[in-house]
Each structure stands twice: as C-alpha cells, then as structure tokens.
Protein backbone atom coordinates (compact mmCIF):
# COMPACT_ATOMS: atom_id res chain seq x y z
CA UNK A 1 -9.69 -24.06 -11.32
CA UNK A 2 -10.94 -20.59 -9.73
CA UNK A 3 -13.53 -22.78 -7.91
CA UNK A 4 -11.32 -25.49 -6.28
CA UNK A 5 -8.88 -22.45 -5.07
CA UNK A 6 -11.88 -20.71 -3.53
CA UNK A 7 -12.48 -24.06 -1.68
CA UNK A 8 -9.14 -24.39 -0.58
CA UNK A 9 -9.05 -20.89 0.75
CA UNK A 10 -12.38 -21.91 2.41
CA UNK A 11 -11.10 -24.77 3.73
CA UNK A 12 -7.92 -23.21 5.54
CA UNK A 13 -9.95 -19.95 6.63
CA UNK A 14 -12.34 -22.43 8.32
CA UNK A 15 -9.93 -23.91 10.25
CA UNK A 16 -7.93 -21.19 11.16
CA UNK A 17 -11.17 -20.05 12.22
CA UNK A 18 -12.17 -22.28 14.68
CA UNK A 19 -8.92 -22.83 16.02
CA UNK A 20 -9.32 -18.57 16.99
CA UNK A 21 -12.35 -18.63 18.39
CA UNK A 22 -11.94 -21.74 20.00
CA UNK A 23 -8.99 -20.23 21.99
CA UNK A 24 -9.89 -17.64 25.28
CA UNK A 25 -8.68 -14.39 24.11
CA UNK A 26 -9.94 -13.91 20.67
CA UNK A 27 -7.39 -10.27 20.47
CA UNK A 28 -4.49 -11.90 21.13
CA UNK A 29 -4.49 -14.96 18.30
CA UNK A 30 -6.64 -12.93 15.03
CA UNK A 31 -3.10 -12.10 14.05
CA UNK A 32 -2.80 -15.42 12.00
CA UNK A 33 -5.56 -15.03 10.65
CA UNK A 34 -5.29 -11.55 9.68
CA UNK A 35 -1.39 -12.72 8.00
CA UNK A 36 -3.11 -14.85 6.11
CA UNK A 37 -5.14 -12.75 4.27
CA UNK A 38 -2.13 -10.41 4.17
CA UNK A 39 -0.50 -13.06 2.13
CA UNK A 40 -3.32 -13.28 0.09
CA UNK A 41 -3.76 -9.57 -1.05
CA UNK A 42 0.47 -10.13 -1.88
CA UNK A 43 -0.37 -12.93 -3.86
CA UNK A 44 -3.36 -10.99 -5.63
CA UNK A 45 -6.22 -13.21 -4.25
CA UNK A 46 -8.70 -10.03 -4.35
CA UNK A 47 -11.85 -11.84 -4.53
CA UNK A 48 -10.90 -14.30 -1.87
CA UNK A 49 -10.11 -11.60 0.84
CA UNK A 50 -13.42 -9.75 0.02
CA UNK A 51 -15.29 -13.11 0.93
CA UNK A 52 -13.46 -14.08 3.61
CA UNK A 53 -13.31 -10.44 5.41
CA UNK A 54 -17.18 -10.48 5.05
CA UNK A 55 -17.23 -13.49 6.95
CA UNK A 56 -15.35 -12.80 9.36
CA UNK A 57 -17.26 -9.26 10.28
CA UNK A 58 -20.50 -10.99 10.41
CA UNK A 59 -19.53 -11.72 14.28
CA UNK A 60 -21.18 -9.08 15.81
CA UNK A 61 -18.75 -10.08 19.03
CA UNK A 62 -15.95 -8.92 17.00
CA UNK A 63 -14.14 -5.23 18.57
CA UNK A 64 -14.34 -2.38 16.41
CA UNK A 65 -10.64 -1.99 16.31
CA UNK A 66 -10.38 -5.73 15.20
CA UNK A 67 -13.50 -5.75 12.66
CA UNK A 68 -11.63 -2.47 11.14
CA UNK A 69 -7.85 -4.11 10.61
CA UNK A 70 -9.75 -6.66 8.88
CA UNK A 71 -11.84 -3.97 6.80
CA UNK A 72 -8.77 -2.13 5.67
CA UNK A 73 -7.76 -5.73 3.98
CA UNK A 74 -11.22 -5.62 1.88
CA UNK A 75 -10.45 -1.70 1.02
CA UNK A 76 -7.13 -2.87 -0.56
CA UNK A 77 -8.47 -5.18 -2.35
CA UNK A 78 -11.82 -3.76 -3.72
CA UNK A 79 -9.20 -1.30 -4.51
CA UNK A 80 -6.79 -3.57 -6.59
CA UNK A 81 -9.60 -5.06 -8.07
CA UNK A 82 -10.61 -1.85 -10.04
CA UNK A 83 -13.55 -1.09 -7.62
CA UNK A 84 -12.56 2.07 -6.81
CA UNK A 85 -16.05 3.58 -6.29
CA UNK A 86 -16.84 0.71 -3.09
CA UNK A 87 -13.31 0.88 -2.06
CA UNK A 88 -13.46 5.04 -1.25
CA UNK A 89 -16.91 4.82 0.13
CA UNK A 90 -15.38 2.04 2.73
CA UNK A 91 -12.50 4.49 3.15
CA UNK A 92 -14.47 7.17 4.11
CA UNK A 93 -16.82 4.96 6.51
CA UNK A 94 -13.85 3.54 8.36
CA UNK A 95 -11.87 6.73 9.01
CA UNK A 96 -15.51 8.64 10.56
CA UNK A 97 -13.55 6.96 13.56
CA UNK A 98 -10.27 7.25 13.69
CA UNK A 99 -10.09 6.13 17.35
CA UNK A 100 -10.93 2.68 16.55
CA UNK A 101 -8.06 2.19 13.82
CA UNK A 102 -4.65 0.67 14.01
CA UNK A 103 -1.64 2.40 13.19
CA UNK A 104 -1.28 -0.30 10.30
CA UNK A 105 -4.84 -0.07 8.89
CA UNK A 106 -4.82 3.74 9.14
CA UNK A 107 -1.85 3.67 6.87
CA UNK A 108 -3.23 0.97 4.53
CA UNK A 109 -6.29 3.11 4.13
CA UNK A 110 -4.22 6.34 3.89
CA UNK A 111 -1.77 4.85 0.97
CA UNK A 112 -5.37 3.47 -0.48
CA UNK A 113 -7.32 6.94 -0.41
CA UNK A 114 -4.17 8.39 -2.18
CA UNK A 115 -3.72 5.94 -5.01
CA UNK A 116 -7.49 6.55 -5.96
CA UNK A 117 -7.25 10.45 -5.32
CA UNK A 118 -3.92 10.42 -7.84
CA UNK A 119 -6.44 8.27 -9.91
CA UNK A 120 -8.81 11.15 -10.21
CA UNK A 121 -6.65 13.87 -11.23
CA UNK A 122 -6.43 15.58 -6.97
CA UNK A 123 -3.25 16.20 -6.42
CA UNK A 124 -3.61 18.07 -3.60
CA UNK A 125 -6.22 15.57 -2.01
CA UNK A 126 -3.62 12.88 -2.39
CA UNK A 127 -0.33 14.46 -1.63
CA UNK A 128 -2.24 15.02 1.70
CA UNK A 129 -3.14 11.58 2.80
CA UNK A 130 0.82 10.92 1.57
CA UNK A 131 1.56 13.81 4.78
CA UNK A 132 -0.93 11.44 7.30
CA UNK A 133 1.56 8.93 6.26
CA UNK A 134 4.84 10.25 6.78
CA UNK A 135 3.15 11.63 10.31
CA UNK A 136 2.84 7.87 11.46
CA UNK A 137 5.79 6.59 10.16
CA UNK A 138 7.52 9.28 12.19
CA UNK A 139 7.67 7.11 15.38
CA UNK A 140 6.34 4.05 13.65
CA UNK A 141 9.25 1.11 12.79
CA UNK A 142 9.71 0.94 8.88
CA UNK A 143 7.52 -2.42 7.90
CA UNK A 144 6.37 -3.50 4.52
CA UNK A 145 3.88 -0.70 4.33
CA UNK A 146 6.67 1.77 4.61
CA UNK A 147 7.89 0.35 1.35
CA UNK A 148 4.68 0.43 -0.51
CA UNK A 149 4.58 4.26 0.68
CA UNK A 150 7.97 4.82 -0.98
CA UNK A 151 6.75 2.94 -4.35
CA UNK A 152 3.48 4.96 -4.54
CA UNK A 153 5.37 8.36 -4.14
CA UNK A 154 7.86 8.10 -6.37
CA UNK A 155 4.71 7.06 -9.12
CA UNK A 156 2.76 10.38 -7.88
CA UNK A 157 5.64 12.35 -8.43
CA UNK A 158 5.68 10.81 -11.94
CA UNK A 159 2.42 10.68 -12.97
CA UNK A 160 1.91 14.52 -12.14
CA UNK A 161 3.25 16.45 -13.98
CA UNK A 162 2.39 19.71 -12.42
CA UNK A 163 4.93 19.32 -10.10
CA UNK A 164 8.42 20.78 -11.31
CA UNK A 165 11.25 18.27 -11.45
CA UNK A 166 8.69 15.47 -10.78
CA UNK A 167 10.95 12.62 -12.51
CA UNK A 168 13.82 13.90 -9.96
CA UNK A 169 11.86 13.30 -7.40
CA UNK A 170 10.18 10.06 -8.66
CA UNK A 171 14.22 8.84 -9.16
CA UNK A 172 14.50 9.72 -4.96
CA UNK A 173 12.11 7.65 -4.17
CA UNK A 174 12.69 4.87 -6.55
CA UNK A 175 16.34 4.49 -5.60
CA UNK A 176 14.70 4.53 -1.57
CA UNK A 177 12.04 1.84 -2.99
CA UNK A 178 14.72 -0.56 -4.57
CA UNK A 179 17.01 -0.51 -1.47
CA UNK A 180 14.44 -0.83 0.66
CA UNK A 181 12.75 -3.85 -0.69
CA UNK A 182 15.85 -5.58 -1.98
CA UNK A 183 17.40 -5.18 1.93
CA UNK A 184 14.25 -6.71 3.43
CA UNK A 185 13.20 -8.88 0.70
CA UNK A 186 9.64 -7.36 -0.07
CA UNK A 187 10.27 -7.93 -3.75
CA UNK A 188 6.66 -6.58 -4.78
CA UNK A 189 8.33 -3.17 -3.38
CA UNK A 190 11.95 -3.57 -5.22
CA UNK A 191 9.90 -4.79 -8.21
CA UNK A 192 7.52 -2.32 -8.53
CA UNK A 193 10.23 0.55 -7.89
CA UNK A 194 12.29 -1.25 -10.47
CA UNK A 195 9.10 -0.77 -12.98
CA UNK A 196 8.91 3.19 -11.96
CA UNK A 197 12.68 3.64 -12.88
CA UNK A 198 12.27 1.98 -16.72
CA UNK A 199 9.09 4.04 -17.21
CA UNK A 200 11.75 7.06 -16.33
CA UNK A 201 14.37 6.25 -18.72
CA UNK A 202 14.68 8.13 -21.38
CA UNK A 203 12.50 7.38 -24.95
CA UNK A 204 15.45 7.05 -26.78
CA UNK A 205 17.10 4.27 -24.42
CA UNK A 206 14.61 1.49 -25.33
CA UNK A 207 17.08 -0.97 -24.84
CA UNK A 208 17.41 0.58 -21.28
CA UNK A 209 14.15 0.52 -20.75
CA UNK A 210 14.01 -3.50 -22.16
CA UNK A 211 16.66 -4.35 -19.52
CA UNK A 212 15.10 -2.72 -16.78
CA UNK A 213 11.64 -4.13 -17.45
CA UNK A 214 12.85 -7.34 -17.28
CA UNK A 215 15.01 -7.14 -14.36
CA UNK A 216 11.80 -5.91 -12.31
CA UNK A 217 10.03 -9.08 -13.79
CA UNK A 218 12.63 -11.28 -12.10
CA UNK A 219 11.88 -9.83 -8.93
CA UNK A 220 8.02 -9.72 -9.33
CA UNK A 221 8.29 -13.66 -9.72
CA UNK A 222 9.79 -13.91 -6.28
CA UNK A 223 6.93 -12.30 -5.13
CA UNK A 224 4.78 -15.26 -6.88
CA UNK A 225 2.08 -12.53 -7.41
CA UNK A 226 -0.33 -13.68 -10.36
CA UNK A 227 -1.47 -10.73 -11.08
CA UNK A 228 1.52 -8.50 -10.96
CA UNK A 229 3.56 -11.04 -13.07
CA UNK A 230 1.13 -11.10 -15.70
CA UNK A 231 1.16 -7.08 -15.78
CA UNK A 232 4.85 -7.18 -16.45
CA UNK A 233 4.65 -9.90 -19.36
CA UNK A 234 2.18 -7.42 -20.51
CA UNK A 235 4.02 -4.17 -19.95
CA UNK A 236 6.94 -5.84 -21.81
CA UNK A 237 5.32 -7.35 -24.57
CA UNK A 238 3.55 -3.73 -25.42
CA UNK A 239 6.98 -2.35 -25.07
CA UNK A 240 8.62 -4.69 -27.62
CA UNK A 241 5.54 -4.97 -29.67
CA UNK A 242 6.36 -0.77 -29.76
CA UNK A 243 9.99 -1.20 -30.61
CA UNK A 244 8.78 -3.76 -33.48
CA UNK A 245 10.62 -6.97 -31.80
CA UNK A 246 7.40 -8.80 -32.76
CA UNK A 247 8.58 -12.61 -31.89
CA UNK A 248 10.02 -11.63 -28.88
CA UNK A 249 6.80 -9.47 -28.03
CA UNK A 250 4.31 -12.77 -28.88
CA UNK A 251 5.74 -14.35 -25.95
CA UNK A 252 5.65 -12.20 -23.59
CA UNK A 253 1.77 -10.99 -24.29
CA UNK A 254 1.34 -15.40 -24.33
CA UNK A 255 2.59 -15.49 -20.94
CA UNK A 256 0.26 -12.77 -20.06
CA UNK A 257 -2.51 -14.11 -21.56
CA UNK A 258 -2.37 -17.50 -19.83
CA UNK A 259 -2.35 -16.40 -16.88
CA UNK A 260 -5.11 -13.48 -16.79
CA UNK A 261 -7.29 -15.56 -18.53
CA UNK A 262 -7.50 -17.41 -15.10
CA UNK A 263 -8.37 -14.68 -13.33
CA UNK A 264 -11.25 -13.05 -15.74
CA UNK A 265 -9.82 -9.29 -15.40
CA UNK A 266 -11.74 -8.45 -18.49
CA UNK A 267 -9.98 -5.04 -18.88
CA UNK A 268 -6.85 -6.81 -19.17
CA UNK A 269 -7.81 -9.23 -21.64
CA UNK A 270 -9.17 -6.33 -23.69
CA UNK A 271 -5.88 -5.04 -24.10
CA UNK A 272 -4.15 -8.70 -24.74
CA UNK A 273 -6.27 -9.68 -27.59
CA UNK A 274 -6.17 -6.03 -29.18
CA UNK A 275 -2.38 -5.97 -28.94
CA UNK A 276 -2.14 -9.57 -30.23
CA UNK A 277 -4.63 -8.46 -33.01
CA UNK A 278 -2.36 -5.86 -33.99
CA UNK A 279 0.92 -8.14 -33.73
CA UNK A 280 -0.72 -10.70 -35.78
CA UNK A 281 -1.15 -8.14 -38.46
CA UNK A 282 2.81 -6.76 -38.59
CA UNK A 283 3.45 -10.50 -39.00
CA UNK A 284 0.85 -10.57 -42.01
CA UNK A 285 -0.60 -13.75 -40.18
CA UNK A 286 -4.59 -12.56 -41.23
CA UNK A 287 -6.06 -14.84 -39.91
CA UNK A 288 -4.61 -14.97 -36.21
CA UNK A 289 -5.20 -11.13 -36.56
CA UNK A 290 -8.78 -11.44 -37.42
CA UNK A 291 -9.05 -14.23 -34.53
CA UNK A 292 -7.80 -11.83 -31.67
CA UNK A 293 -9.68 -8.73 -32.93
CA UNK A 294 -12.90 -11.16 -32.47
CA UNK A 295 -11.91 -12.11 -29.02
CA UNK A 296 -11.67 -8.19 -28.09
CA UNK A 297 -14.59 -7.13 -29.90
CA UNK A 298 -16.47 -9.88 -27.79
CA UNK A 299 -14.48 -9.06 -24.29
CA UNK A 300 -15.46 -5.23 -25.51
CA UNK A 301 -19.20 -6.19 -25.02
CA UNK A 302 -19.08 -8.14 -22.10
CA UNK A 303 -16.76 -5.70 -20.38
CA UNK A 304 -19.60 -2.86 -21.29
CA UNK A 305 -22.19 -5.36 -19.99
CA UNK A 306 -20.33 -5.12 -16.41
CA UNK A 307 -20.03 -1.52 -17.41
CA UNK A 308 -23.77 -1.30 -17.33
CA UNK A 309 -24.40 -3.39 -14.29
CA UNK A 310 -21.96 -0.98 -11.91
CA UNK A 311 -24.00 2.21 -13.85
CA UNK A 312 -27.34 0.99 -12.12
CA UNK A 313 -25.87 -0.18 -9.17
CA UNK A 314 -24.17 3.43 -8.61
CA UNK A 315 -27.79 4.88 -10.00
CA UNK A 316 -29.71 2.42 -7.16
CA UNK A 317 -27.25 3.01 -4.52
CA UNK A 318 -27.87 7.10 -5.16
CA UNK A 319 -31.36 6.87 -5.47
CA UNK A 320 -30.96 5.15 -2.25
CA UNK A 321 -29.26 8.06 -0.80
CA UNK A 322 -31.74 10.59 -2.08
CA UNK A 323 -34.56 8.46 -0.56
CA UNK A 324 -32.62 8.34 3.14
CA UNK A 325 -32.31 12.54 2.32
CA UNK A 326 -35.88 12.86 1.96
CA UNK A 327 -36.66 10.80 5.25
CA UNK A 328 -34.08 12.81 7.04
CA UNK A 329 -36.24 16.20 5.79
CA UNK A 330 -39.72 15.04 6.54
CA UNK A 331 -38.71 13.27 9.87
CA UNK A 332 -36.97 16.95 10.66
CA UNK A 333 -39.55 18.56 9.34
CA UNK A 334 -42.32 16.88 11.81
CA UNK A 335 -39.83 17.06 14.83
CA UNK A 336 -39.84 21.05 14.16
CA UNK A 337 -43.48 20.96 13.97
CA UNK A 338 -43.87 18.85 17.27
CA UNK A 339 -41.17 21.56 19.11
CA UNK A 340 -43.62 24.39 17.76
CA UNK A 341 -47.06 22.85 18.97
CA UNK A 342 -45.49 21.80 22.80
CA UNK A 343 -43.89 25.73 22.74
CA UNK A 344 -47.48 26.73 22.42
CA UNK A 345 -48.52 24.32 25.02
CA UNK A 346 -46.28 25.67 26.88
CA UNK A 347 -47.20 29.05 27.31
CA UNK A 348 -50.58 28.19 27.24
C-alpha cells in the first residue's frame, strides 16, 4: 500500500515537474509545485516530501531563494517525523543566510527551531525564535502559518511550567487558535487548539475533557490528516482507558491502530500494543493481553534496533566533524608556517 502511494506521488511530482521546467520562467510557476508538497506535509506524507524535496534540489540551476522554500518543507517534515537531530542541523544550515529566505520559509523554520528548542527543555532559546515570529507577522498578512504560530504558543505556555499563569496564557492563545482556524477553515489549527484546551481542563472534569477530545477529533478528520487522526483515537482511547471506560477505549486505540500500522511509526505502535496489553488485562481477556504485550515487546526491539542505527550514524557523522576539525588545524597550521618562512624571505 505504502509503495503504490509513493508511486503515485512519483507519478504526479513527475509531471508537475516537467510541465515547470518545461515552461520559460521557472520562478514564476514552482508555486504549484511547492502547494503540493504543502498539501502533503497537511496530510502527513513526511517521507514523501523528504524524497521529493531531494529531487527537486538536485538541479543545481535551481536559485538559492527557491532551493531554500523547498528546504524549509523537508525541515518540517524531518521534524514531524521525529528526526529532530537532521531537522535542527538543516535549520541551522539554512538560516547561515538569511538573505536568501522567504518570509514564509523563515517562519516555517522559526516555528520549527522552537518546537524542538521547547522539546529540549530551552525556554528561553524557544520563546526567542517565537519573538522572530511575531517580528514578521508584524507587516506580514495572517496565512495558515500564523495559525500554527498561535497553536504552538499556547502549547509552550503549557508545557512550561516555569512561567507563572502559563495555563492563562495557553487559554489566550487557544481561544485565538480556535477562532482563527474555524474562520478560515485550517481545521489542523482549530483542531489542534481544540486538543490544547481539553489537556487544560481541569482533572476532575473528565467528562469535559471526553467532550472536548472528541470535538477536536471531528475537526482533525476535516483535515483528512492520517497521522493526526490516528493521534487523537489514541489520545482518547488512553484517556478513557484512564477513566476505566474500557469498551469504549478498545475502539478508539482499534482505530488508531489501523491506521498507524500503515505508516510504521514504531514509537506509536509501542504505545498501542502496551495500552491494549493493559486493556486486555482489566477485561481479564489473558490471552489478548498476553498477545499485545508480545507485539510491544517485539516493536520494543526493533524500535531499539533503529535506536542503534541513529546512535552510529550521530557517532559517524561526529567523527566526521572531528576529522574536518583536524584538517582545518593542520591545513592552518602549514599556512602559518608558509607566512613565517616568506616573512623571513622577506627580510632576507
């Protein structure tokens, strides 16, 4: 199934491919192809906009400015895809040149850099690349980005908690996040603000928190994003699986499960098959408990495999580093040399 939607995707990126370049003014048309992809991050096609952007920046006739809008799409998506590591280092590399970045990719990498900052505990780090945002949109007409901004602050202000007040001023920007997407119907941005505000309510409003849950599902499935739809199955099947509404929560974490098996997210799954392991168990079913805990012990050790993999990779790609270093310091230290011997020349 993956492999026939990676040929489709093929299929229309080819075409829309040579239709651009076939046309005189490459600048002026990459915007349909750059949508595309745009609607492929929104409908969580990570892998496919990794491939394709690659492709696309092999043409060394590409402009900078045009080769980075189309990078910014890869960060988001290395991003989404959990490889935060590759995603930061291509943050970094784009912005050495701010000059040759759109508005639109310079807040895509911005909103990017602060998501992974907030995911490494610096607050400071990423309340500052929130700032470069607010700068832009400033003069900058409120698009789709603008909503994503809202969503992501009103989770910073949430998630830290050194900040006083912080679910106050999560509930400002939720409230801006629901109107905002709702009004312009960007339903990944009222959905996902809808999602915030249930994780605010109150411990002892579970049914609250049930209702609002499952009012941002209804707008997640307008956004017909995979990958965000099958999060919310699974972030209301834990919930009800918490609050002991066990038949309810089996079909929720079923609807989850069939549709991230598709996609292979391995951390995911991990959680699925422990949660329906424990499920299983409150409904004394043994042996569909014992089932599930085998399917996460198994996903456990592949996942830890992959685990491995990215620990050399990281290892190769430093050792790589330290190599260039040591270049760098012999080739400096033989330029010095050479300045020293044609000084003495010199005044010889």
């Amino acid at each position: 199934m993956l492999n026939k939607t990676l040929i489709k995707h093929k299929s229309i990126f080819l075409v829309l491919l040579f239709f651009i370049k076939s046309t005189t003014i490459f600048a002026q048309n990459y915007e349909l192809l750059y949508k595309k992809l745009e609607g492929d991050l929104l409908l969580g096609n990570f892998g496919v906009v990794i491939r394709l952007v690659d492709s696309i920046n092999a043409d060394k006739n590409l402009t900078k400015i045009i080769s980075n809008d189309f990078t910014t799409l890869k960060v988001v998506a290395l991003s989404k895809n959990n490889n935060l590591t590759s995603s930061l280092k291509l943050i970094n590399q784009t912005l050495l040149n701010p000059q040759e970045i759109n508005e639109r990719s310079l807040v895509r990498l911005y909103l990017a850099k602060a998501l992974i900052l907030e995911i490494y505990n610096k607050r400071e780090a990423s309340e500052l690349e929130f700032k470069k945002v607010e700068n832009i949109y400033k003069t900058r007409p409120k698009d789709r980005l603008y909503g994503q901004y809202l969503y992501r602050k009103a989770s910073y202000f949430r998630v830290m908690k050194a900040i006083k007040n912080n679910d106050s001023l999560s509930l400002i920007y939720v409230n801006k996040g629901i109107k905002f997407g709702e009004e312009n119907k960007f339903y990944e941005v009222s959905a996902t603000s809808k999602m915030i505000l249930a994780f605010l309510a109150e411990k002892e409003s579970q049914d609250q928190r049930t209702f609002l849950l499952k009012n941002s599902l209804k707008d997640f499935l307008l956004s017909k994003n995979q990958l965000n739809i099958s999060n919310m199955y699974k972030n209301i099947g834990f919930h009800l699986l918490y609050n002991n509404k066990l038949d309810e929560a089996d079909k929720y974490l079923d609807s989850s499960l069939f549709i991230i098996k598709k996609r292979k997210d391995l951390q995911v799954l991990s959680w699925l098959y422990e949660a329906k392991s424990k499920l299983n168990q409150k409904l004394k079913r043994i042996d569909s408990a014992l089932f599930y805990y085998k399917k996460f012990h198994e996903n456990e050790m592949l996942k830890n495999d992959k685990k491995q993999e990215r620990e050399i990779s990281l290892i190769n790609y430093k050792n790589q580093i330290e190599g260039e270093k040591q270049k760098s310091i012999v080739s400096k230290n033989l330029l010095e040399e050479t300045e020293k011997k044609n000084k003495i020349l010199f005044f010889l």
